[in-house]
Protein backbone atom coordinates (compact mmCIF):
# COMPACT_ATOMS: atom_id res chain seq x y z
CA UNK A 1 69.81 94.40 46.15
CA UNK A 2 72.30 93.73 43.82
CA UNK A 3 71.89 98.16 42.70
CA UNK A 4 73.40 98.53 46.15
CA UNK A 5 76.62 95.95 45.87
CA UNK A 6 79.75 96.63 43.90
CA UNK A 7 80.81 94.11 41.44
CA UNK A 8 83.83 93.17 43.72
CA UNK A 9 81.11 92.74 46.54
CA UNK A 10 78.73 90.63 44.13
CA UNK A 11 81.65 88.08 42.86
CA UNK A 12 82.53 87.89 46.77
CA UNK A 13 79.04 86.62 47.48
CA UNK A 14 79.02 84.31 44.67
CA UNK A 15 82.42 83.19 45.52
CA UNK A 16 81.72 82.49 49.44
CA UNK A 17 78.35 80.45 48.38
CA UNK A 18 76.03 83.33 49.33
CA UNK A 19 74.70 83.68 45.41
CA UNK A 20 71.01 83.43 46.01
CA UNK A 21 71.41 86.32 48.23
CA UNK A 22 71.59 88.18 45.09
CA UNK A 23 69.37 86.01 42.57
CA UNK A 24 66.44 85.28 44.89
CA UNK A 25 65.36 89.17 44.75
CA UNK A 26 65.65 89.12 41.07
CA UNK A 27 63.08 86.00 40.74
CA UNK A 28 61.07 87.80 42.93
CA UNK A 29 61.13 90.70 40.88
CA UNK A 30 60.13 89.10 37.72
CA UNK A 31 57.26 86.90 39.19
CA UNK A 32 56.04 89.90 40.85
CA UNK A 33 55.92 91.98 37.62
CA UNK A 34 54.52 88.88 35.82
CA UNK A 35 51.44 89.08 38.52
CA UNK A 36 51.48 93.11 38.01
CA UNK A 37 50.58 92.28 33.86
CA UNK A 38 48.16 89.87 34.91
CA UNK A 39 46.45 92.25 37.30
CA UNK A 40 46.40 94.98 35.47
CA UNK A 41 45.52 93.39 32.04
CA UNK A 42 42.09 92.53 33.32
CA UNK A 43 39.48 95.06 34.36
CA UNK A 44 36.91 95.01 37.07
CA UNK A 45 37.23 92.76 40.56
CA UNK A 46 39.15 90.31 41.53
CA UNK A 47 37.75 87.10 40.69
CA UNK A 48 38.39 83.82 41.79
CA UNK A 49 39.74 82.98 38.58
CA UNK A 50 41.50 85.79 38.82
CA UNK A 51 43.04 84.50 42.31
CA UNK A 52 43.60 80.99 40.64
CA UNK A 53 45.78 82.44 37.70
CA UNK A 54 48.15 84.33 40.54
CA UNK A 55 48.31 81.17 42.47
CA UNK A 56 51.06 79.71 40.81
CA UNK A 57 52.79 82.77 41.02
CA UNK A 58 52.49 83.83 44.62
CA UNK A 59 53.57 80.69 45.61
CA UNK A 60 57.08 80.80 43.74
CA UNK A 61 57.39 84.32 45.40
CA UNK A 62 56.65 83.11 49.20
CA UNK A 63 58.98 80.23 48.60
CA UNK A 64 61.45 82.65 47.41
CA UNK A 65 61.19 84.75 50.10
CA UNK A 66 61.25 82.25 52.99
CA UNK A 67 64.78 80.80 51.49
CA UNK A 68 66.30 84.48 50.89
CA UNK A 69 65.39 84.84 54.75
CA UNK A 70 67.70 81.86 55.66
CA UNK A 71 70.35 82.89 53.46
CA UNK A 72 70.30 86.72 54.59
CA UNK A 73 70.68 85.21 58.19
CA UNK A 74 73.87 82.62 57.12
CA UNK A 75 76.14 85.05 56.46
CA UNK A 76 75.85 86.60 60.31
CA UNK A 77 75.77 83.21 61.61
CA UNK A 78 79.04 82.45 60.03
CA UNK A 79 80.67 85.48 61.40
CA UNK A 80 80.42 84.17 64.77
């Protein structure tokens, strides 16, 4: 998201209390790529060990992606 947003727009975020708007992407990002490595550094099916070792990991992504969705909405709800 952040590849989009000027720096002036960033800081503005930040400033107004909206700065998970921009970080909760990035943890995505980085848990995602950390289950991409784990994926791909195995061979053959998915296993439920396999499953097990993601666990952790999907869960930290659904969390952040259930609080990014009430922050994206704040902003509009404040405008009103």
């Amino acid at each position: 998201m952040d590849t989009e947003l000027l720096a002036i727009e960033q800081w503005t975020f930040r400033l107004i209390g909206f700065g998970a708007v921009i970080d909760l992407p990035h943890k995505d990002i980085s848990e995602l790529r950390h289950m991409r490595d784990i994926v791909q550094s195995g061979s053959g099916p998915i296993t439920p060990e396999l499953i097990t070792q993601l666990r952790p990991d999907m869960a930290a992504v659904m969390d952040n992606s259930n609080k990014l969705g009430g922050w994206s909405a704040r902003p509009w709800a404040s405008s009103r």
